[in-house]
Each structure stands twice: as C-alpha cells, then as structure tokens.
Protein backbone atom coordinates (compact mmCIF):
# COMPACT_ATOMS: atom_id res chain seq x y z
CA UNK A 1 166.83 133.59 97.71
CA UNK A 2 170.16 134.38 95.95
CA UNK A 3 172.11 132.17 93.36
CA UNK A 4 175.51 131.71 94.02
CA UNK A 5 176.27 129.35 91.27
CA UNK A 6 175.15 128.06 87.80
CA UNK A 7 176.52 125.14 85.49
CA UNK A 8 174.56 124.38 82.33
CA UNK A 9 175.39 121.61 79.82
CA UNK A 10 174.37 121.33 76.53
CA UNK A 11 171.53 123.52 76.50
CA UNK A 12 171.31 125.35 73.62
CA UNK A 13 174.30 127.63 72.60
CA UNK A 14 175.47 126.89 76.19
CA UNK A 15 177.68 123.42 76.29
CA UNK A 16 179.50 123.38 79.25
CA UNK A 17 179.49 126.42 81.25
CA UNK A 18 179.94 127.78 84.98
CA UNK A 19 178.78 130.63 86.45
CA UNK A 20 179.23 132.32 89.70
CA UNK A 21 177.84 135.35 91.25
CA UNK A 22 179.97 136.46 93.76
CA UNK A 23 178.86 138.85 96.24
CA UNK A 24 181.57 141.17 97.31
CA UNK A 25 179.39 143.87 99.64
CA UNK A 26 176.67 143.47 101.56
CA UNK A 27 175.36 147.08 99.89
CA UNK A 28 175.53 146.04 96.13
CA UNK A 29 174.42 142.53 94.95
CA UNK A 30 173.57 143.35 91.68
CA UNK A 31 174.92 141.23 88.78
CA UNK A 32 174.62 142.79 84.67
CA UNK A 33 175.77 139.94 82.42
CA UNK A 34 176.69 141.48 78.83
CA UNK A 35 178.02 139.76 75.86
CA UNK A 36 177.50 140.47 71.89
CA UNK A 37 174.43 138.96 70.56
CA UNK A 38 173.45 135.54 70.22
CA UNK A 39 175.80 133.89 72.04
CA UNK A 40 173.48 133.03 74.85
CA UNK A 41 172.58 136.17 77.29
CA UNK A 42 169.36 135.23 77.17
CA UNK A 43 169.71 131.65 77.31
CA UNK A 44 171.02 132.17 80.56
CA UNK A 45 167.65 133.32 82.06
CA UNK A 46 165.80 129.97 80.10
CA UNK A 47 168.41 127.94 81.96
CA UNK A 48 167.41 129.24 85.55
CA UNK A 49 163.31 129.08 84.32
CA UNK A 50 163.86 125.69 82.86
CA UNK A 51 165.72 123.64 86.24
CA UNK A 52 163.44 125.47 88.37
CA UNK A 53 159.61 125.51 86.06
CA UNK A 54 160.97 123.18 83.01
CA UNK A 55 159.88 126.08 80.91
CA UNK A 56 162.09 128.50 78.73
CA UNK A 57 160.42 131.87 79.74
CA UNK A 58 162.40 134.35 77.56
CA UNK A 59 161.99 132.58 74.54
CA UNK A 60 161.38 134.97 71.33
CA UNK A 61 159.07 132.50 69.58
CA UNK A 62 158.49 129.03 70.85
CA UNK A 63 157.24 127.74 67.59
CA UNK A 64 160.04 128.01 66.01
CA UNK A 65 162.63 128.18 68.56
CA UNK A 66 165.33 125.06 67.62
CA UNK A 67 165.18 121.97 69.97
CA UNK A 68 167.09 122.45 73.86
CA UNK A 69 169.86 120.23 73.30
CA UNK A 70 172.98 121.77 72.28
CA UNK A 71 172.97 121.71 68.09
CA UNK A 72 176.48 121.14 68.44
CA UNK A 73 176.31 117.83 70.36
CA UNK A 74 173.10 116.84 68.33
CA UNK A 75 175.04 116.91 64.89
CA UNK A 76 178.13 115.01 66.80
CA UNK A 77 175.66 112.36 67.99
CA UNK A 78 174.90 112.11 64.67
CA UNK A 79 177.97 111.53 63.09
CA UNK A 80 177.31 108.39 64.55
CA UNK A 81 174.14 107.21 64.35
CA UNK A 82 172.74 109.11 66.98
CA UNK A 83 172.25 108.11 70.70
CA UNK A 84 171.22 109.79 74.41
CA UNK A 85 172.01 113.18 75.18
CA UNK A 86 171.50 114.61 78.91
CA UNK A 87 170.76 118.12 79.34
CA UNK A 88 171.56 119.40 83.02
CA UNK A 89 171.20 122.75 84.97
CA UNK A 90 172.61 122.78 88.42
CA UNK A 91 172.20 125.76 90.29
CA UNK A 92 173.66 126.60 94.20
CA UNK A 93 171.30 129.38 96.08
CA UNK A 94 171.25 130.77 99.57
CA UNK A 95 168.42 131.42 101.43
CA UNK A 96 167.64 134.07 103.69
CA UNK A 97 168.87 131.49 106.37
CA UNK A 98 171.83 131.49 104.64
CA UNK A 99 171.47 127.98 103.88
CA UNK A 100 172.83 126.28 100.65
CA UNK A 101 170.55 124.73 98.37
CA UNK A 102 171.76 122.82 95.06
CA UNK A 103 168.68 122.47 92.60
CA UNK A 104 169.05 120.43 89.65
CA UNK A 105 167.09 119.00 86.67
CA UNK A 106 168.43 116.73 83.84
CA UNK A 107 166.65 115.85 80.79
CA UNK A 108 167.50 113.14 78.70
CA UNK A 109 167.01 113.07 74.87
CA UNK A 110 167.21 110.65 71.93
CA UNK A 111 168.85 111.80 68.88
CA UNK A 112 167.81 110.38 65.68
CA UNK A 113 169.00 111.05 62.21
CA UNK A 114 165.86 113.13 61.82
CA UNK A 115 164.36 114.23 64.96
CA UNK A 116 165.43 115.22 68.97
CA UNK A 117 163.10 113.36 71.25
CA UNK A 118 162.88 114.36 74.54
CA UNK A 119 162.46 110.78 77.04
CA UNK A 120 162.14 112.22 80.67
CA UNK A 121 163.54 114.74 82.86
CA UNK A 122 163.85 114.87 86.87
CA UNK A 123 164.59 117.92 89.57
CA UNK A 124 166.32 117.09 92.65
CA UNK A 125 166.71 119.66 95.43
CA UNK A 126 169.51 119.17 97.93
CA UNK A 127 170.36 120.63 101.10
CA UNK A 128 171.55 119.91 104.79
CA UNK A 129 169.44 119.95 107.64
CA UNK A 130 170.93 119.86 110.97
CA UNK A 131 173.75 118.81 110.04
CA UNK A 132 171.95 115.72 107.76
CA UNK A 133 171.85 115.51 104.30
CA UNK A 134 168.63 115.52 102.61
CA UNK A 135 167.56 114.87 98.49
CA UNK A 136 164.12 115.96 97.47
CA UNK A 137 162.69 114.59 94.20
CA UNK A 138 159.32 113.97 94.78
CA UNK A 139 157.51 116.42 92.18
CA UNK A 140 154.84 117.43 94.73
CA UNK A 141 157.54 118.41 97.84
CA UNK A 142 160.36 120.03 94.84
CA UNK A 143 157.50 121.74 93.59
CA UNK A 144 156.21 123.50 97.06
CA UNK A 145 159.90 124.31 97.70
CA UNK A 146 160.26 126.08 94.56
CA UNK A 147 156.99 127.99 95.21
CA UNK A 148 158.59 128.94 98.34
CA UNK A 149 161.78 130.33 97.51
CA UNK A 150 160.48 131.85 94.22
CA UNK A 151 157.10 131.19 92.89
CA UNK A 152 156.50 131.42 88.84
CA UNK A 153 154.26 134.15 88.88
CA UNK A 154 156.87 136.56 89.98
CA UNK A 155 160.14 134.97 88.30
CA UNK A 156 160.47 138.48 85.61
CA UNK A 157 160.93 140.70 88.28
CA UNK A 158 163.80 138.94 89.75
CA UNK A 159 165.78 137.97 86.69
CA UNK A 160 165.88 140.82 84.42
CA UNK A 161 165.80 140.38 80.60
CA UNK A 162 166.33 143.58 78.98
CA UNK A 163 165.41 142.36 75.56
CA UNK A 164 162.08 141.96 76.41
CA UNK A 165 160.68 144.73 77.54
CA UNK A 166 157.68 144.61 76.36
CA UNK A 167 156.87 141.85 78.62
CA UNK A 168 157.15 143.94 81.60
CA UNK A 169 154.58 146.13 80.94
CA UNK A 170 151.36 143.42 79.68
CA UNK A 171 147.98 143.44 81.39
CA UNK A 172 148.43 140.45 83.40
CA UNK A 173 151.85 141.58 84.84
CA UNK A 174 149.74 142.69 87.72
CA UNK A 175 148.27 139.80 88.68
CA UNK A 176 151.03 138.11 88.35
CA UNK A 177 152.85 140.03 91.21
CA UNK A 178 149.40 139.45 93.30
CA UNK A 179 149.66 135.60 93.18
CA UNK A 180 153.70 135.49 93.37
CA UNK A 181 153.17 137.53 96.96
CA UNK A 182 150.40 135.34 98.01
CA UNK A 183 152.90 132.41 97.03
CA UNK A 184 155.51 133.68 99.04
CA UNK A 185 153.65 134.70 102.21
CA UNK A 186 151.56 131.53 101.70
CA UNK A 187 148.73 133.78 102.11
CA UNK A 188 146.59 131.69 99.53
CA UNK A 189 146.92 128.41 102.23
CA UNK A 190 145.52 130.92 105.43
CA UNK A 191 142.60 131.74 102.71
CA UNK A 192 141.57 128.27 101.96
CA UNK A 193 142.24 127.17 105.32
CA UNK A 194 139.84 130.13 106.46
CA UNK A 195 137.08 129.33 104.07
CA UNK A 196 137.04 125.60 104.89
CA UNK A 197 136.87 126.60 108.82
CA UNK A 198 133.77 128.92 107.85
CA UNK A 199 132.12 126.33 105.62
CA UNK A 200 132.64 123.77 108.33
CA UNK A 201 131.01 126.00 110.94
CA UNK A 202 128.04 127.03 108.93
CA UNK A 203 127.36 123.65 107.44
CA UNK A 204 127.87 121.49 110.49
CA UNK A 205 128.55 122.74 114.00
CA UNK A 206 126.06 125.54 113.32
CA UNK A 207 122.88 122.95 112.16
CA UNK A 208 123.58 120.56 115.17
CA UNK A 209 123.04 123.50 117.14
CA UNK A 210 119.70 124.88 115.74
CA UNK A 211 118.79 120.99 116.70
CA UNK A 212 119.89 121.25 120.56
CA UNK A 213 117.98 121.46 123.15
CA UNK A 214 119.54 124.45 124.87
CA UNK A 215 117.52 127.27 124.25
CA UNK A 216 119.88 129.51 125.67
CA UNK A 217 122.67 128.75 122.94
CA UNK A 218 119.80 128.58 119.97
CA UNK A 219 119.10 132.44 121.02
CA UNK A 220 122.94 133.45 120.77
CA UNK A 221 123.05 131.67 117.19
CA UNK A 222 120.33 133.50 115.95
CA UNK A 223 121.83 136.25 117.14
CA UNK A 224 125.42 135.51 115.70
CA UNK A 225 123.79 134.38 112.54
CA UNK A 226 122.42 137.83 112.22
CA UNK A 227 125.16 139.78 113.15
CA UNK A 228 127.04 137.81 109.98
CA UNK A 229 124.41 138.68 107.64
CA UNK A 230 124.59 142.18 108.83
CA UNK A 231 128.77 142.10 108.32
C-alpha cells in the first residue's frame, strides 16, 4: 500500500491542506516531511491513524491534548453562537495491484460556548472494480479492508515519527510486528480455521466412529488416535 494523496480539514493546526507524494523513481519512494515545530509535522501522522483507526497515535499526552477540531474554526463558530463543524481526512492509496483506493472519514462536532462535542463520525472506502464503482461503509467490511492493506499493529513502522523514538523501542513493539504479519498474511484466519477443523474431527466425526460397526476402521482410529498423542 502507498499513499498518493492526503487532504485534511480542520483537524487540529491543519485547516485545509493537500498533500501529495509523488513518486518520481521506481528505486527511491521515500518521502521526509520537515517543517519548524508545532506547526503540524506530527499532526500529519494523527491524520493518516485517525481516517484509517479513528485514533491519534502520535499524540504526546492524550489527557491533555486540545480537542481535534481546528481551534481556529472552533473560536469562529463561536463568534456566533456556535454550530456543526465537520472534520474530514481523505486519503488516495495504491495497492500493490496498482489500484486506487480513496479512504475517507468525517466527524462531525457541536460547538458550544463552552465545550466541543463530538456527534458521529463515518469511513467510506472507495474504489473501482472491473470497471464498476464500489463505496464501502459498512464498519465490519471498511474495517477488514483496512486490516488488509495495513493492520494497526504494525502502523509505526510504516509512518515514521522521529519525535518519538522512544516508542520504537517498548516491550510490546515485538508483538506488535507478530500480529501486524499475521494480519497481513491472514495467517490468524488459516489458524482458527485449522483449530475448528481439528475440534470438529475430534469431537464429532471421530466419536461416531468409535460407535461404528466396522471394526476395521475402529482399529485405524485407535491407531491414528495414538499416533496424535505421540506427535
């Protein structure tokens, strides 16, 4: 997966911005955004984590990180009498089809003289297939997609925040990278399918059987159910 293309409004210090990634060599697709600080590097990175897991991931401190919405827009909302804000990321990838994707999630948000409350939000995943155009926004099918193209578990290794460091190098990072590969070569679905297979044989094909009358096949299972101990 590779983005092409990111516009984010009104999230946080970013209010209406585009950004592209273009790739000019097949040999170097590596892209280093740099700016001074605080005006929204980082942010950047919580845009992508936020369509895609509606989480901010490189947040400093959560606790007392300001709301989402743009403080700009939230004091002009207030200026009169507040009102509905929408927060949108819209991102374009390609996959390793070279297929076009558009993922994007909007959040709307009520702003009071006093508070920002947050109302809904909803991802939509577009995308052609065979020539037909297709919009995904059930949570349950956007959600497997996502896990497909680039699971949660592995989401620091692919975008790169070099003020956080530390991060990188926590206990857990490790398992992390176990269950984003099992993610991607949906090795976690052969498992359970495996294990349900195995339960199914020893719990039900295997006692009907024991209960034949075919004493031929009751010697090979006692046979095969030893061998399986023995493994």
């Amino acid at each position: 997966m590779r983005i092409e293309s990111i516009k984010i409004q009104n999230l946080r210090q970013l209010k209406d911005i585009t950004i592209r990634f273009l790739k000019k060599s097949h040999d170097n697709d590596l892209h280093v955004i740099l700016a001074e600080n605080g005006v929204g590097k980082t942010n950047i990175l919580n845009a992508i984590t936020w369509c895609l897991y509606k989480k901010e991931m490189h947040l400093r401190d959560e606790k007392s990180a300001l709301t989402i919405v743009n403080s700009q827009v939230v004091e002009e909302k207030r200026k009169y009498g507040g009102g509905i804000v929408e927060v949108s990321v819209e991102m374009i990838i390609s996959t390793e089809e070279d297929n076009k994707m558009t993922f994007k999630r909007v959040g709307i948000f009520n702003i009071t003289e006093d508070a920002v409350i947050g109302i809904n939000d909803k991802l939509s995943i577009s995308y052609y297939e065979n020539g037909t155009p297709l919009i995904i926004e059930d949570e349950e099918e956007t959600t497997q997609l996502i896990h497909k193209y680039l699971p949660e578990e592995i989401n620091n290794y692919i975008f790169f925040d070099g003020e956080q460091l530390e991060k990188f190098f926590s206990d857990n990072q490790l398992d992390n990278v176990s269950k984003g590969i099992e993610e991607l070569t949906q090795a976690s679905y052969l498992q359970t399918a495996y294990s349900y297979l195995e339960n199914y044989i020893r719990n039900s094909i295997n006692p009907c059987i024991s209960k034949g009358g075919d004493k031929d096949i009751k010697e090979q299972q006692i046979k095969v159910d030893e061998l399986d101990a023995q493994i």
